[in-house]
N, C-alpha and C. Protein backbone atom coordinates (compact mmCIF):
# COMPACT_ATOMS: atom_id res chain seq x y z
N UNK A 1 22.18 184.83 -38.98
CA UNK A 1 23.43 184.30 -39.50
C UNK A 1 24.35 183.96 -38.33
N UNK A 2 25.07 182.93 -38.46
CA UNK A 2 25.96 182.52 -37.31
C UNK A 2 27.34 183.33 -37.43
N UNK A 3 28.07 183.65 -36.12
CA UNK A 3 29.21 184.64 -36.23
C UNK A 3 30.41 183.38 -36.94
N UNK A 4 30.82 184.29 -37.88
CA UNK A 4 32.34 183.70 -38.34
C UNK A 4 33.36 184.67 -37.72
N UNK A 5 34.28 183.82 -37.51
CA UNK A 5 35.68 184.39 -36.64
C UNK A 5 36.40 183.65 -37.55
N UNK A 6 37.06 184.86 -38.32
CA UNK A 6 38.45 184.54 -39.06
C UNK A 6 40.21 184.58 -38.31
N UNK A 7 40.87 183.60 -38.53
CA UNK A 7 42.09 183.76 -37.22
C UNK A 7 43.55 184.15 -38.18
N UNK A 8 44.03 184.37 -37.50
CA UNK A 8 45.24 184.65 -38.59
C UNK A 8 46.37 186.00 -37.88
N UNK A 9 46.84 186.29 -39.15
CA UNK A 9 47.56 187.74 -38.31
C UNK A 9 47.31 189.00 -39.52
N UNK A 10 47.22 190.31 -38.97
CA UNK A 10 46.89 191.08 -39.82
C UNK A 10 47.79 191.75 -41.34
N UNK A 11 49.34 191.41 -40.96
CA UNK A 11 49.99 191.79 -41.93
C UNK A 11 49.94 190.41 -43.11
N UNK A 12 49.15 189.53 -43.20
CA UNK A 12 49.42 188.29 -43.91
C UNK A 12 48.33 188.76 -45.60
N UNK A 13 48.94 188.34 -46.46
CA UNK A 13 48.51 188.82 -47.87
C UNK A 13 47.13 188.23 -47.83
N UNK A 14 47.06 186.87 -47.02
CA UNK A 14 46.26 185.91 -47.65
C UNK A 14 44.86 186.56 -46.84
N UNK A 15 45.20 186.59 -45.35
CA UNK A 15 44.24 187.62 -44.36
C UNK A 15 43.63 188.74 -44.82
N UNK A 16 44.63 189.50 -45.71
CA UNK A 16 43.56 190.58 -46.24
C UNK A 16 42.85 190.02 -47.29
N UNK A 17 43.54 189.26 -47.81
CA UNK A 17 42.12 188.74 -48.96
C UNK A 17 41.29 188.06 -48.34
N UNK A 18 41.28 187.66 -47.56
CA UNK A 18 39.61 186.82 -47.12
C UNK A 18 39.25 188.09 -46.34
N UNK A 19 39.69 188.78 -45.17
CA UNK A 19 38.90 190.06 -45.16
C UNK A 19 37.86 190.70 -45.74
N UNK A 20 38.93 191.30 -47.07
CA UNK A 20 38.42 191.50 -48.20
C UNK A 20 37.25 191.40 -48.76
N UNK A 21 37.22 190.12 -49.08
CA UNK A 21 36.40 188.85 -49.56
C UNK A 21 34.83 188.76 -48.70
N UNK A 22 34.77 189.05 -47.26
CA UNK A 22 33.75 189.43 -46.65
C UNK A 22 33.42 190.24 -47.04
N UNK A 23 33.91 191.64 -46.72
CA UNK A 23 33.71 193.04 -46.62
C UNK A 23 33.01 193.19 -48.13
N UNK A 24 33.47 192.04 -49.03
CA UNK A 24 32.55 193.10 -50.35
C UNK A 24 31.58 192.47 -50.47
N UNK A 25 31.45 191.03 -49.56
CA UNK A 25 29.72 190.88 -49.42
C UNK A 25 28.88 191.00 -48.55
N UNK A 26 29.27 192.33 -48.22
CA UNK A 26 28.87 192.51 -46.73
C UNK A 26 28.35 191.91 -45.55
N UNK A 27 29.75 190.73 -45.46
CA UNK A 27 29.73 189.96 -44.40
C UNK A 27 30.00 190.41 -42.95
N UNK A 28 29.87 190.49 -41.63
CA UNK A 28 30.34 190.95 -40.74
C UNK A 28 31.77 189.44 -40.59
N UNK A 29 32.28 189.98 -40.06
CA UNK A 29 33.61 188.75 -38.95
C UNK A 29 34.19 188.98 -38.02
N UNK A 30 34.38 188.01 -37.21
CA UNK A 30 35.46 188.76 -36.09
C UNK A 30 36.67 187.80 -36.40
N UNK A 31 37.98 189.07 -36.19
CA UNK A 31 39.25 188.95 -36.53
C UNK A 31 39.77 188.95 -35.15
N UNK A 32 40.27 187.45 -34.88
CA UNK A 32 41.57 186.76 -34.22
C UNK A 32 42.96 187.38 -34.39
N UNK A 33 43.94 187.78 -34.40
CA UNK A 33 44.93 187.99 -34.74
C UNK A 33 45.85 186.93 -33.61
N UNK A 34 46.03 185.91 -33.78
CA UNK A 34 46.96 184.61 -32.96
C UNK A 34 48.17 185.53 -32.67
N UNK A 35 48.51 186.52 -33.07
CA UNK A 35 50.17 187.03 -32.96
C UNK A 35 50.14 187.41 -31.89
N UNK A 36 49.31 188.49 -31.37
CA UNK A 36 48.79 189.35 -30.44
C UNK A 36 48.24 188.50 -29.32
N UNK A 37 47.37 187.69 -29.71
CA UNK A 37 46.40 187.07 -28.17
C UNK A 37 46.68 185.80 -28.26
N UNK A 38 47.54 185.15 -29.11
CA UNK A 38 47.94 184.00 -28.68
C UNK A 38 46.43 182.98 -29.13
N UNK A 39 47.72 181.60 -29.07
CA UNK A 39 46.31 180.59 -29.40
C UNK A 39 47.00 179.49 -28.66
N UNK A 40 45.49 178.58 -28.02
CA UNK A 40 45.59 177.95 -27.04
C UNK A 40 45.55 176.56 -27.44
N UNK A 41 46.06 175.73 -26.68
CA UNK A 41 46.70 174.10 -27.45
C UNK A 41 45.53 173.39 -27.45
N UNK A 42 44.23 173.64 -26.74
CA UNK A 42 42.75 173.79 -26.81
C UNK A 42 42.19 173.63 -28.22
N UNK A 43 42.24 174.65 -28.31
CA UNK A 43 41.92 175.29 -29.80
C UNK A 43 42.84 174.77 -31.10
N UNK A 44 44.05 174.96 -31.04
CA UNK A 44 44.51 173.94 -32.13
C UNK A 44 44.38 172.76 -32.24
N UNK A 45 43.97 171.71 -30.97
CA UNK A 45 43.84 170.41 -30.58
C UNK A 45 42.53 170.29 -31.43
N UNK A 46 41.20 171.58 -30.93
CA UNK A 46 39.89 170.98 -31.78
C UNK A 46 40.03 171.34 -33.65
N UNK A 47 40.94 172.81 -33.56
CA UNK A 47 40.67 172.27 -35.04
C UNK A 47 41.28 170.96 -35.40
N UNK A 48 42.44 170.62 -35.13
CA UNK A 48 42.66 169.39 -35.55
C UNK A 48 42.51 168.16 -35.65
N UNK A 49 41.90 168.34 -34.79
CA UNK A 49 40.64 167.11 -34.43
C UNK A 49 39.90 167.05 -35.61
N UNK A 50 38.88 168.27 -36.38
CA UNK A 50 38.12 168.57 -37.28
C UNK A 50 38.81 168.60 -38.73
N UNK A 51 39.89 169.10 -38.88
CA UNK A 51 40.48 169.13 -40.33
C UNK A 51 42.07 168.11 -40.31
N UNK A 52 42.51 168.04 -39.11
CA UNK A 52 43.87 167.45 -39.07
C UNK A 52 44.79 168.31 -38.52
N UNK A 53 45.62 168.23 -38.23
CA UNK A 53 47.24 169.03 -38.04
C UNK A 53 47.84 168.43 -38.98
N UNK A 54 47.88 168.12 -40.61
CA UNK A 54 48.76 168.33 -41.57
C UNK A 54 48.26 169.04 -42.59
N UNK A 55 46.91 169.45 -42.68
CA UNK A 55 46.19 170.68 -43.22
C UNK A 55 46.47 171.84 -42.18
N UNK A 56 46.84 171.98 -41.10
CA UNK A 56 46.90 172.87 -39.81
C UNK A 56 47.96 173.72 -40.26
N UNK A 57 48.98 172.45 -40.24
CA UNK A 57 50.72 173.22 -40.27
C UNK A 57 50.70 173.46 -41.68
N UNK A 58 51.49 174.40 -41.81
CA UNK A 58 51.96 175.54 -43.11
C UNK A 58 53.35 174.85 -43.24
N UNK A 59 53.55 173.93 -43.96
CA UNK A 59 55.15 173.35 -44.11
C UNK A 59 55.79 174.01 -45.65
N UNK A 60 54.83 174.96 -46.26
CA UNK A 60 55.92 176.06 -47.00
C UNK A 60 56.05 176.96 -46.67
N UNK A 61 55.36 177.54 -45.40
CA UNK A 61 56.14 179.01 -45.14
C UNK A 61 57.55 178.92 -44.71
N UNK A 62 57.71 180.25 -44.49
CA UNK A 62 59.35 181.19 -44.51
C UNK A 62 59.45 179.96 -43.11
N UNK A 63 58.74 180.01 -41.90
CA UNK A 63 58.84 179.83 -40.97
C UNK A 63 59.35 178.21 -40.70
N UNK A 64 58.59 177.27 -41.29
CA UNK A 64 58.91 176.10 -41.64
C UNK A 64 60.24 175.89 -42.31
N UNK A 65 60.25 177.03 -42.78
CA UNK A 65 61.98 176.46 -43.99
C UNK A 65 63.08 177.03 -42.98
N UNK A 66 62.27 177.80 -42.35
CA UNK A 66 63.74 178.38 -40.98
C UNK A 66 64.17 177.36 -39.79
N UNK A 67 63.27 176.62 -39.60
CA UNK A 67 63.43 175.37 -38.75
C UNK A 67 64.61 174.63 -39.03
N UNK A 68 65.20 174.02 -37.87
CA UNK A 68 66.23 173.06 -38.39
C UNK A 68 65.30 171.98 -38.83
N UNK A 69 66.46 171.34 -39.32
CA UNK A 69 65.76 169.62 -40.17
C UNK A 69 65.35 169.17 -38.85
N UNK A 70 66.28 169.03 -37.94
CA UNK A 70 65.77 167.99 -36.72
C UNK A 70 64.60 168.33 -35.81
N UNK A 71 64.42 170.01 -36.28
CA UNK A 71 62.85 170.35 -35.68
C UNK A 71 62.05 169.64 -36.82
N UNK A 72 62.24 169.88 -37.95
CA UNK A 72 61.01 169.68 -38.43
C UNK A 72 60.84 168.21 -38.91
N UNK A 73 62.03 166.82 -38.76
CA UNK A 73 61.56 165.88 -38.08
C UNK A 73 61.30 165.14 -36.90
N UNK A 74 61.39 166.22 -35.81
CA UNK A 74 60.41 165.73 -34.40
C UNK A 74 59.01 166.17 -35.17
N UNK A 75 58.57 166.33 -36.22
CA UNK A 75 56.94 166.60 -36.14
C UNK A 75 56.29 165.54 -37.04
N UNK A 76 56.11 164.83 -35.79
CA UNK A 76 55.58 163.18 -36.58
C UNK A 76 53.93 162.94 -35.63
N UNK A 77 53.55 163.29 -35.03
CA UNK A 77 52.35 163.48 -34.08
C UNK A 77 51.87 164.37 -33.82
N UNK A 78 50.43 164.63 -33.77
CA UNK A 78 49.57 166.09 -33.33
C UNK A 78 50.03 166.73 -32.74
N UNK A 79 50.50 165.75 -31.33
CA UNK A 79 50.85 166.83 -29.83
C UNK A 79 51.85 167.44 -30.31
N UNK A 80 53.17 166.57 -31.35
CA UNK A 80 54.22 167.71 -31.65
C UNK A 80 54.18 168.53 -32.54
N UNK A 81 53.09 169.21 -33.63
CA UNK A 81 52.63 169.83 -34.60
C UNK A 81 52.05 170.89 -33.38
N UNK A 82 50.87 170.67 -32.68
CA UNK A 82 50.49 171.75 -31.91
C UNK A 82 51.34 172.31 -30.93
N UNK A 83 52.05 171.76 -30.49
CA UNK A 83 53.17 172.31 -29.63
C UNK A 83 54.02 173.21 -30.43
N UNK A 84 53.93 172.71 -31.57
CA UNK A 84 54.91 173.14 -32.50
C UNK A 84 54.20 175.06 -32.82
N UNK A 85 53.05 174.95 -33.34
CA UNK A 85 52.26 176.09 -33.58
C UNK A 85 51.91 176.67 -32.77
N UNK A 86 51.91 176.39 -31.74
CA UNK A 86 51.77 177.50 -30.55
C UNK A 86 52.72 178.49 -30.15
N UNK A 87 54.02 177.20 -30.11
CA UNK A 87 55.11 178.03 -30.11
C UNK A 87 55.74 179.25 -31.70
N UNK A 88 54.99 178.81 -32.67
CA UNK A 88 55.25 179.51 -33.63
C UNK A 88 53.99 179.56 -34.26
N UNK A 89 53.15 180.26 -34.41
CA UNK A 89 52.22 180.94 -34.80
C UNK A 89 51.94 180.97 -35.96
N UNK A 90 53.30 181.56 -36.72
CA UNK A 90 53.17 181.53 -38.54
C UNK A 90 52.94 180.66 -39.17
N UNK A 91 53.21 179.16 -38.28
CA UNK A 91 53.45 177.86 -38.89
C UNK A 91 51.95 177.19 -39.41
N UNK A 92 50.87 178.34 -38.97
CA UNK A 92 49.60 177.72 -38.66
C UNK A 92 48.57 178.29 -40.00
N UNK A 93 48.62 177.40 -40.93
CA UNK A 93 47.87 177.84 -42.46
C UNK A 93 46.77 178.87 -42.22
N UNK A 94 46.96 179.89 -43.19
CA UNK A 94 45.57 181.14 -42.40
C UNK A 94 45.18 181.33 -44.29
N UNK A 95 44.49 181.39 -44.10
CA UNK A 95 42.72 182.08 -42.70
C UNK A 95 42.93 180.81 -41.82
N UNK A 96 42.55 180.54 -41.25
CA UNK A 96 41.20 179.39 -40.37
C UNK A 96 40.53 180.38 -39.89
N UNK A 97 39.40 179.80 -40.05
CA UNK A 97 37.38 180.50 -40.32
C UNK A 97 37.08 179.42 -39.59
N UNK A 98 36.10 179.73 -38.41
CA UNK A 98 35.16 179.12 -37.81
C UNK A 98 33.59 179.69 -37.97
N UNK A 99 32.87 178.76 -38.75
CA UNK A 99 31.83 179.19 -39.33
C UNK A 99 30.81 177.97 -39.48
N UNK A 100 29.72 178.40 -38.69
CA UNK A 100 28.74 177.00 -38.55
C UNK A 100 29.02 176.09 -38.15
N UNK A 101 30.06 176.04 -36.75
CA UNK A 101 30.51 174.47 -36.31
C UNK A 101 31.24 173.69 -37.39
N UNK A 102 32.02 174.56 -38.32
CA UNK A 102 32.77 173.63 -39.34
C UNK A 102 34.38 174.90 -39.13
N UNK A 103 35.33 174.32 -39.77
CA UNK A 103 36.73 174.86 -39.53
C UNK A 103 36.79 175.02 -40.99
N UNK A 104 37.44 175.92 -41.75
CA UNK A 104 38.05 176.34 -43.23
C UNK A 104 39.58 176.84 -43.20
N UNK A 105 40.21 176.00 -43.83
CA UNK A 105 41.93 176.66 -43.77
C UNK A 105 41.64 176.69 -45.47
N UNK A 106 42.58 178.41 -45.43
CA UNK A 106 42.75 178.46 -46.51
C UNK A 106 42.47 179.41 -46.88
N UNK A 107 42.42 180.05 -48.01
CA UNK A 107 41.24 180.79 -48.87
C UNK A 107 41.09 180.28 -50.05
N UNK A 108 39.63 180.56 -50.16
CA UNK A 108 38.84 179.13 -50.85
C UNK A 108 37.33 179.94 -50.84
N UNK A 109 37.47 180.55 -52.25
CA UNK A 109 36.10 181.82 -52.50
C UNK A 109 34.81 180.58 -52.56
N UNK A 110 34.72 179.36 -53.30
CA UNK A 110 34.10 178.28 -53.71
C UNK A 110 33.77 178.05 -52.20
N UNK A 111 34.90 177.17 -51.08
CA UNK A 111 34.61 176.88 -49.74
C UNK A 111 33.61 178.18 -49.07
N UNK A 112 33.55 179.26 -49.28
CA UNK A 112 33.74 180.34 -48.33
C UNK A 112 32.40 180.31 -48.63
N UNK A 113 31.67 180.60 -49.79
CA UNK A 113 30.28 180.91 -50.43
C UNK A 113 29.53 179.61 -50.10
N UNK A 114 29.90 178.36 -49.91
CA UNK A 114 29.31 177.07 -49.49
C UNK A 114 28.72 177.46 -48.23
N UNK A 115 29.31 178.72 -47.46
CA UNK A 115 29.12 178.43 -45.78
C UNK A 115 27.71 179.17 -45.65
């Protein structure tokens, strides 16, 4: 089986449910926590490359609605979405699952069992 690395942060509702969601099919994963070790403009550049940076960014979290308006219309281009999530972390839709050379945002029991 190929390693899945789930990314995210550990106090997030949605994180423990895909956790979860392994653990009761006795999946192994390795857990990212972006809060702690940070994520690199690398790495948000390829997922977005693969799914987009407007599936990437989380534009209903708390974090997004705390933004001024004029932050959150400078975010009209990748580079300023990933710049954007690096510098804020929360902004970045979780899970993202890297699993078989494919990216998953979300939780998505249907997506998850496809892999």
């Amino acid at each position: 089986m190929n390693k899945i690395i789930v990314y995210g942060i550990p106090n997030c509702d949605t994180i423990k449910k895909t956790l979860d969601w392994y653990k009761k099919k006795n999946i192994t994963v390795e857990f990212v926590d972006y809060k702690k070790a940070g994520i690199t403009k690398e790495k948000l550049a390829a997922w977005s490359k693969k799914v987009g940076y407007e599936i990437l960014l989380n534009k209903k979290s708390t974090t997004w609605r705390s933004l001024s308006r004029e932050t959150q219309q400078k975010i009209t281009s990748e580079q300023a979405a990933i710049q954007l999530m690096q510098e804020y972390t929360s902004l970045i839709k979780r899970p993202v699952i890297e699993i078989n050379g494919n990216i998953l945002v979300g939780f998505n029991e249907t997506n998850f069992s496809k892999q």
